[in-house]
PDB file of N, CA and C in Angstrom:
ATOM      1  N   UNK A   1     -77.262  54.660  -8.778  1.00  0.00           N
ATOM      2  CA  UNK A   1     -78.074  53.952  -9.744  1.00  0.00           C
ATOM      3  C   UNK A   1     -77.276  53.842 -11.038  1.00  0.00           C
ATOM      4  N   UNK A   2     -77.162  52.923 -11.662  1.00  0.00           N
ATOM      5  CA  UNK A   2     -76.883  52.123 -12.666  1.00  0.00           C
ATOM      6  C   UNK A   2     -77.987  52.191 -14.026  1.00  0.00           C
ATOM      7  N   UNK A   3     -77.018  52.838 -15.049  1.00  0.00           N
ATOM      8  CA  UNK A   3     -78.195  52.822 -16.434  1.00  0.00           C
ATOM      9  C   UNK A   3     -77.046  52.527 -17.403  1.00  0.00           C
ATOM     10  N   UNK A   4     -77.793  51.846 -18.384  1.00  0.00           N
ATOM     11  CA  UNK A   4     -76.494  51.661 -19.937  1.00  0.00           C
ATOM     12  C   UNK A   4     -76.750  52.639 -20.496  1.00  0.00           C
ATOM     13  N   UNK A   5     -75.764  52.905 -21.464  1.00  0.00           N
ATOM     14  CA  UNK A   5     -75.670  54.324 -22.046  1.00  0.00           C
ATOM     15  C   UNK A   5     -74.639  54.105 -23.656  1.00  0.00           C
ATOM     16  N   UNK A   6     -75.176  54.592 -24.888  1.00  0.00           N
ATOM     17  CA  UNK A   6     -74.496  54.395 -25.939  1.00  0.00           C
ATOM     18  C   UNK A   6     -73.379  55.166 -25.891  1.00  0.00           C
ATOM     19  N   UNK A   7     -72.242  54.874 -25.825  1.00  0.00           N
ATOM     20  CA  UNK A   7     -70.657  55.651 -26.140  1.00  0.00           C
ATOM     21  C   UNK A   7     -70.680  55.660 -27.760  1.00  0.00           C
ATOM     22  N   UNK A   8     -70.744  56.827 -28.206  1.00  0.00           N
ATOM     23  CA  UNK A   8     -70.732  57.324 -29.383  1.00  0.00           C
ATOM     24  C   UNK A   8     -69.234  57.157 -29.805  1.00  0.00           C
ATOM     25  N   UNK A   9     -68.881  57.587 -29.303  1.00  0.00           N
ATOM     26  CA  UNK A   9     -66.668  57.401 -29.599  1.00  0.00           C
ATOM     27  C   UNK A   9     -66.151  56.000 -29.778  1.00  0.00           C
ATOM     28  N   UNK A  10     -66.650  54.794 -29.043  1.00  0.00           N
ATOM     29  CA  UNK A  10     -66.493  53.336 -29.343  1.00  0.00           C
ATOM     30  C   UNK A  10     -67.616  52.755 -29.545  1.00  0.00           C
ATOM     31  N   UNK A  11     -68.476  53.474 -29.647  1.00  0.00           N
ATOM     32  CA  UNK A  11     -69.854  52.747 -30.294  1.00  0.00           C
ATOM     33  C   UNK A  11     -70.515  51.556 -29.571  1.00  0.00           C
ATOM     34  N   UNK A  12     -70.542  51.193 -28.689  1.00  0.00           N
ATOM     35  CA  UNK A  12     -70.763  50.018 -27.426  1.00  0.00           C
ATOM     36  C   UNK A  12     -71.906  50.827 -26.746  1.00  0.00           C
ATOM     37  N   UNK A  13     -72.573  49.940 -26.158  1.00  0.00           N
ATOM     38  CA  UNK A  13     -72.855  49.903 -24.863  1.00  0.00           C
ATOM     39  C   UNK A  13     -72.456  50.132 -23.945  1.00  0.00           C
ATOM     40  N   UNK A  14     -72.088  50.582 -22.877  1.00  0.00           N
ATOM     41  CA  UNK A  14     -71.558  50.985 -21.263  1.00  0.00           C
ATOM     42  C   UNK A  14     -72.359  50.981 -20.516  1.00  0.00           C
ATOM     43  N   UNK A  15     -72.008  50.685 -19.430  1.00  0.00           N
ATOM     44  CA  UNK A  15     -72.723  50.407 -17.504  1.00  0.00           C
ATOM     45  C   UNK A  15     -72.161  51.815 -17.423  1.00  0.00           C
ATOM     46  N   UNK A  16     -73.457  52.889 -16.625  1.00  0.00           N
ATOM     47  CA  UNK A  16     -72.164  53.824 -16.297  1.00  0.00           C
ATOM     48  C   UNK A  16     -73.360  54.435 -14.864  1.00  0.00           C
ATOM     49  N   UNK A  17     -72.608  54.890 -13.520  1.00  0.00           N
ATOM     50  CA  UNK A  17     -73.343  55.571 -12.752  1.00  0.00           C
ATOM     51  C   UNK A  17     -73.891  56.608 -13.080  1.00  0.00           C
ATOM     52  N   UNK A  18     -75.035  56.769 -12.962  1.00  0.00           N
ATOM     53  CA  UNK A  18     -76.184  58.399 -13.234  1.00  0.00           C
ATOM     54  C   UNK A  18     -75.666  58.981 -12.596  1.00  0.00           C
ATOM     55  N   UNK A  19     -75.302  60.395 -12.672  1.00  0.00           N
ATOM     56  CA  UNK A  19     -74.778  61.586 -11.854  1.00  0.00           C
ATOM     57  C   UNK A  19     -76.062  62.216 -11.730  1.00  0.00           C
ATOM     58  N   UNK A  20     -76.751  62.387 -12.657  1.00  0.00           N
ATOM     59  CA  UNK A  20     -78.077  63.641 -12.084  1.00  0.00           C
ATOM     60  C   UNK A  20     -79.375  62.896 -13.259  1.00  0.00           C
ATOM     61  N   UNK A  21     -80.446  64.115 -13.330  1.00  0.00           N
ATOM     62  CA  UNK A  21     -81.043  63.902 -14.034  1.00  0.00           C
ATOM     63  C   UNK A  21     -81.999  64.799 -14.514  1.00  0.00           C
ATOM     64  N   UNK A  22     -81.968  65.279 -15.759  1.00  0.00           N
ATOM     65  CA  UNK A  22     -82.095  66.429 -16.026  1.00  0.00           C
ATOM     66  C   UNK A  22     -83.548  66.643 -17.146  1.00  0.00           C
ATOM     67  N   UNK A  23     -84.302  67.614 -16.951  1.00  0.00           N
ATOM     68  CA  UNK A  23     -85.652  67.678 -17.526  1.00  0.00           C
ATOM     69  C   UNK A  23     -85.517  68.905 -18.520  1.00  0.00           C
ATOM     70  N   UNK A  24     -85.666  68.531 -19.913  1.00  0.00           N
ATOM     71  CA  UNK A  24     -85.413  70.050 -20.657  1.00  0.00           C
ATOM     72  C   UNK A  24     -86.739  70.746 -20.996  1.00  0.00           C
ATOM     73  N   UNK A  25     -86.477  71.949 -21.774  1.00  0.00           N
ATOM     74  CA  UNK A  25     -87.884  72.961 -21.952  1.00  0.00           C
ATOM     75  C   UNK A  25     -88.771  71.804 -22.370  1.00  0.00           C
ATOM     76  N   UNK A  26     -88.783  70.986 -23.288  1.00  0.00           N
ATOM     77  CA  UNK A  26     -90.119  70.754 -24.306  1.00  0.00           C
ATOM     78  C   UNK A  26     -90.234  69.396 -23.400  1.00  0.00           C
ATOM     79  N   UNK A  27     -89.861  69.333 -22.024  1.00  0.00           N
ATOM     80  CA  UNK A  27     -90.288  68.376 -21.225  1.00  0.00           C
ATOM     81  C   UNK A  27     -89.412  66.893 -21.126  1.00  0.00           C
ATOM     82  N   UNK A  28     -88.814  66.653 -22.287  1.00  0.00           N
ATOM     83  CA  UNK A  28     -87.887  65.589 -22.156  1.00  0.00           C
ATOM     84  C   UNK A  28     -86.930  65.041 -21.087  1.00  0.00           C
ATOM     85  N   UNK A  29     -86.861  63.994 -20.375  1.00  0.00           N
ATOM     86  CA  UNK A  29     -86.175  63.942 -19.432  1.00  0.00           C
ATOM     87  C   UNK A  29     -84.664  63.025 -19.806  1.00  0.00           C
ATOM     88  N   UNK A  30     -83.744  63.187 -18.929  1.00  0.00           N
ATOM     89  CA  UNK A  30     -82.296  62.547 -19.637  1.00  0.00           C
ATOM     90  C   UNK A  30     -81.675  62.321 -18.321  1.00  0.00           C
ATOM     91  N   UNK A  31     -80.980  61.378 -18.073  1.00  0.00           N
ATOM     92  CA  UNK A  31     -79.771  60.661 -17.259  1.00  0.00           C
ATOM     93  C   UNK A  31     -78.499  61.255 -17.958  1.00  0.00           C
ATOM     94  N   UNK A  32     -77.788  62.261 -17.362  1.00  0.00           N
ATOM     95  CA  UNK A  32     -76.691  62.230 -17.354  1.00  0.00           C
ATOM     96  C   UNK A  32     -75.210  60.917 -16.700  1.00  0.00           C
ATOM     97  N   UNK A  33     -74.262  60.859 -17.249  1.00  0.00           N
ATOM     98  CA  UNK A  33     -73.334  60.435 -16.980  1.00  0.00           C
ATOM     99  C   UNK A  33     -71.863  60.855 -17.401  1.00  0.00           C
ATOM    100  N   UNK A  34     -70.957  60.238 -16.618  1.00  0.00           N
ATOM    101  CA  UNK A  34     -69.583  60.398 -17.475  1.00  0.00           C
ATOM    102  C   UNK A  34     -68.378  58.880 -17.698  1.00  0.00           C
ATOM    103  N   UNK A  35     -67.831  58.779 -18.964  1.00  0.00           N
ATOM    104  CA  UNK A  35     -67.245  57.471 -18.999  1.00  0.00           C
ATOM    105  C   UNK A  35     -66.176  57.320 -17.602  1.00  0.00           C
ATOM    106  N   UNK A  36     -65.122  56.743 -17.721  1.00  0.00           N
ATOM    107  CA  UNK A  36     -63.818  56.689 -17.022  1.00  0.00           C
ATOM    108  C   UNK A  36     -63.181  57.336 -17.526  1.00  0.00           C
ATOM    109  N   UNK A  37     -63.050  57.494 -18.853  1.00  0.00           N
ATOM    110  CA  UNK A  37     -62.026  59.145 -19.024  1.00  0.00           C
ATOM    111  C   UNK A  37     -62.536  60.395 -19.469  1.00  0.00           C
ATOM    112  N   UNK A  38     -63.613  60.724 -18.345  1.00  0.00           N
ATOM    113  CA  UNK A  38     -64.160  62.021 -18.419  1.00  0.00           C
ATOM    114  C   UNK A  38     -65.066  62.324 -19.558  1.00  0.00           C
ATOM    115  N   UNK A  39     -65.367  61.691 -20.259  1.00  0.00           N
ATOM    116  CA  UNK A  39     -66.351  62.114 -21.600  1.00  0.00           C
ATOM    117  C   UNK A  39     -67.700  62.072 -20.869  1.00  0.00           C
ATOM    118  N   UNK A  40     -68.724  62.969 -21.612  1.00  0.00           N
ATOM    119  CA  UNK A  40     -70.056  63.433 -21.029  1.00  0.00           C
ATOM    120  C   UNK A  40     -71.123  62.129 -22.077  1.00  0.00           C
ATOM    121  N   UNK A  41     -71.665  61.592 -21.259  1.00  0.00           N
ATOM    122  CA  UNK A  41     -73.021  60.332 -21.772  1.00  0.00           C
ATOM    123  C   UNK A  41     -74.233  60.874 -21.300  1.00  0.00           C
ATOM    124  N   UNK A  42     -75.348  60.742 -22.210  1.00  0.00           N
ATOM    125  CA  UNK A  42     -76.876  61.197 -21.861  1.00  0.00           C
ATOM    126  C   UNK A  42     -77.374  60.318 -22.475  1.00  0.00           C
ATOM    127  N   UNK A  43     -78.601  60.346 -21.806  1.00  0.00           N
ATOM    128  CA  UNK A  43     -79.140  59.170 -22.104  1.00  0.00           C
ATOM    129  C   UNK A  43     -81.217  59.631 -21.824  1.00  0.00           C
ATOM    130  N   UNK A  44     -81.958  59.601 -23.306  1.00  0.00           N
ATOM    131  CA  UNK A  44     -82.966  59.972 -22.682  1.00  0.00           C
ATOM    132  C   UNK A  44     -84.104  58.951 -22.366  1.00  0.00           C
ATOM    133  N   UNK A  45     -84.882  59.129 -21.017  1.00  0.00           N
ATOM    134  CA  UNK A  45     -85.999  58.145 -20.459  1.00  0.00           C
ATOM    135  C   UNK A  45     -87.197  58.637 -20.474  1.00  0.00           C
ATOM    136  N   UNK A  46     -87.993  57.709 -19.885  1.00  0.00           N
ATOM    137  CA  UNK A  46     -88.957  58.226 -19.706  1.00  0.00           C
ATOM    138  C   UNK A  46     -89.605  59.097 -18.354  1.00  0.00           C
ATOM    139  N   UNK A  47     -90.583  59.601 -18.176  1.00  0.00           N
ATOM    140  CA  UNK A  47     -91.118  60.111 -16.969  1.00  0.00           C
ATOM    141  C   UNK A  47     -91.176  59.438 -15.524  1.00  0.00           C
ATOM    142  N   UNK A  48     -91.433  58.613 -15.850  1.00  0.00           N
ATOM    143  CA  UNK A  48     -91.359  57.281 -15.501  1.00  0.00           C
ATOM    144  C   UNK A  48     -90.099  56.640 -14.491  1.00  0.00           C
ATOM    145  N   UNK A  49     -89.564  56.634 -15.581  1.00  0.00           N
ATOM    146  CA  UNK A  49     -88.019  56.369 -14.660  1.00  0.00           C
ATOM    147  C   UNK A  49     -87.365  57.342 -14.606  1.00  0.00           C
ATOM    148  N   UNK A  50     -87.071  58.565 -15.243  1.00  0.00           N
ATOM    149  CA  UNK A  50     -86.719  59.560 -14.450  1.00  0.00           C
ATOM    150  C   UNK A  50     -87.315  59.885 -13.135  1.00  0.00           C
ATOM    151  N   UNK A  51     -88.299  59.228 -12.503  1.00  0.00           N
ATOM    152  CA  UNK A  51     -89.125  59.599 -11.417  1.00  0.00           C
ATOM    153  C   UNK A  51     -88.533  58.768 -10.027  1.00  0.00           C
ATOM    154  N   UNK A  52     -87.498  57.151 -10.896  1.00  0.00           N
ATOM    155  CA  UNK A  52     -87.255  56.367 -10.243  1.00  0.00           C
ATOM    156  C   UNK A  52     -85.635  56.508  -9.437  1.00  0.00           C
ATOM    157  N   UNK A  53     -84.743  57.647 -10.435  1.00  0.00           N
ATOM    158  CA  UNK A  53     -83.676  58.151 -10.104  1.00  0.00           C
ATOM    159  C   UNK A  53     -83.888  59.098  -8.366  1.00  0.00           C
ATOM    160  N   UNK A  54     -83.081  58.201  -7.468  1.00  0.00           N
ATOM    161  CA  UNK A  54     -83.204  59.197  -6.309  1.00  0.00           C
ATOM    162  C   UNK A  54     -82.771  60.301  -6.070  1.00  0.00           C
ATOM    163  N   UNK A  55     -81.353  60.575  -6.876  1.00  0.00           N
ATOM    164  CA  UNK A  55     -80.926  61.871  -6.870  1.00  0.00           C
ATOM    165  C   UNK A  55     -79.607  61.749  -5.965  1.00  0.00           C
ATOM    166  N   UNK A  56     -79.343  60.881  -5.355  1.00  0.00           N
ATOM    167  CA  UNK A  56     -78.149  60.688  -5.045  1.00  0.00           C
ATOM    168  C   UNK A  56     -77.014  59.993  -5.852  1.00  0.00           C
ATOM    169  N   UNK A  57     -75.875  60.988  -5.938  1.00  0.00           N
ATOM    170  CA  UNK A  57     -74.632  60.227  -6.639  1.00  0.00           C
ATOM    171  C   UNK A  57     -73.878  59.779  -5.475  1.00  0.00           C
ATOM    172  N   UNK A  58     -73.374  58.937  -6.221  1.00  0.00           N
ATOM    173  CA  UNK A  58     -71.998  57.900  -5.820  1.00  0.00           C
ATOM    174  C   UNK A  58     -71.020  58.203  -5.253  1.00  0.00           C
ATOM    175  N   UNK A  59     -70.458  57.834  -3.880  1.00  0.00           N
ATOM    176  CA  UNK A  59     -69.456  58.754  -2.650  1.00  0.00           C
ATOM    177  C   UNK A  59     -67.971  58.870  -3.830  1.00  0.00           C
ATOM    178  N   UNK A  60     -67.737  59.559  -4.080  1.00  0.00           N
ATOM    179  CA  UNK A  60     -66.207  59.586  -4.820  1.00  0.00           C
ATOM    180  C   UNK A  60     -65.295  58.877  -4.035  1.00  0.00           C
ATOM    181  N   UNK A  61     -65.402  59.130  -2.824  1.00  0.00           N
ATOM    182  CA  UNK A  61     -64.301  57.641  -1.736  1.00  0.00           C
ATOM    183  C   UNK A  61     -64.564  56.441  -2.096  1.00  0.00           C
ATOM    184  N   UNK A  62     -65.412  55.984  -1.894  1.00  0.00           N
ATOM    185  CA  UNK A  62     -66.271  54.432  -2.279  1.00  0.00           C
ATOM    186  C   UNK A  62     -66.529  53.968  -0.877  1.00  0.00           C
ATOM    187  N   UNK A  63     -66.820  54.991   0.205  1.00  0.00           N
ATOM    188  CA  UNK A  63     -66.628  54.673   1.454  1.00  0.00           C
ATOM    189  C   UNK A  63     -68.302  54.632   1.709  1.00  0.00           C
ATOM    190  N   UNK A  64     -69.131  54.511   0.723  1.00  0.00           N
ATOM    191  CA  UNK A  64     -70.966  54.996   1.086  1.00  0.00           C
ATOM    192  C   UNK A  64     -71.073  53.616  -0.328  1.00  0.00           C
ATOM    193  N   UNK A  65     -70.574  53.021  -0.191  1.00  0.00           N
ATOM    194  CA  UNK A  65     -71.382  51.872  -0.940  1.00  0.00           C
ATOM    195  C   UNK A  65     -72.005  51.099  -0.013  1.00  0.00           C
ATOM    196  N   UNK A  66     -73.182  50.574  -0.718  1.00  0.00           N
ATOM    197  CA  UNK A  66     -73.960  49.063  -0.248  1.00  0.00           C
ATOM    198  C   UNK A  66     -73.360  48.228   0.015  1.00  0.00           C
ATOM    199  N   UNK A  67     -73.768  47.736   0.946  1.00  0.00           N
ATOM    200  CA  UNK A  67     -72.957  45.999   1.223  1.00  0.00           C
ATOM    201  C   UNK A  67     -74.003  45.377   0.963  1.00  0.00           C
TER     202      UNK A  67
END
C-alpha cells in the first residue's frame, strides 16, 4: 500500500510504501515508512484508514508484485 508522506529534509511530498502501522499510548495511529536513502517517514491517520492498511509489506525481490 501506497501513502504520501511529508519529507521534512526536502520538504516535498513523497509516494512512499507503508512498512507497518503503528498505534501509540494516547491512541493515535501512524503509517510508518522509509525514503530511498534510508531516512525514517511517519505519517499520522486516522482509525479509519489505519484499519484499511493490510499489514503486508512489499517482497524486497519485487518477485510478489501485482500484475
Amino acid at each position: 500500500m501506497k501513502s504520501t508522506f511529508w519529507d521534512v529534509k526536502t520538504r516535498k511530498s513523497v509516494e512512499a510504501e507503508v512498512l507497518e502501522c503503528v498505534t501509540y499510548d494516547n491512541g493515535r495511529s501512524a503509517f510508518k515508512a522509509k525514503t530511498a536513502d534510508g531516512r525514517n517517514l511517519t505519517r499520522f491517520v486516522s482509525k479509519e484508514e489505519a484499519a484499511k492498511f493490510d499489514g503486508k509489506a512489499p517482497c524486497k525481490k519485487g518477485c510478489c508484485k501485482k500484475k
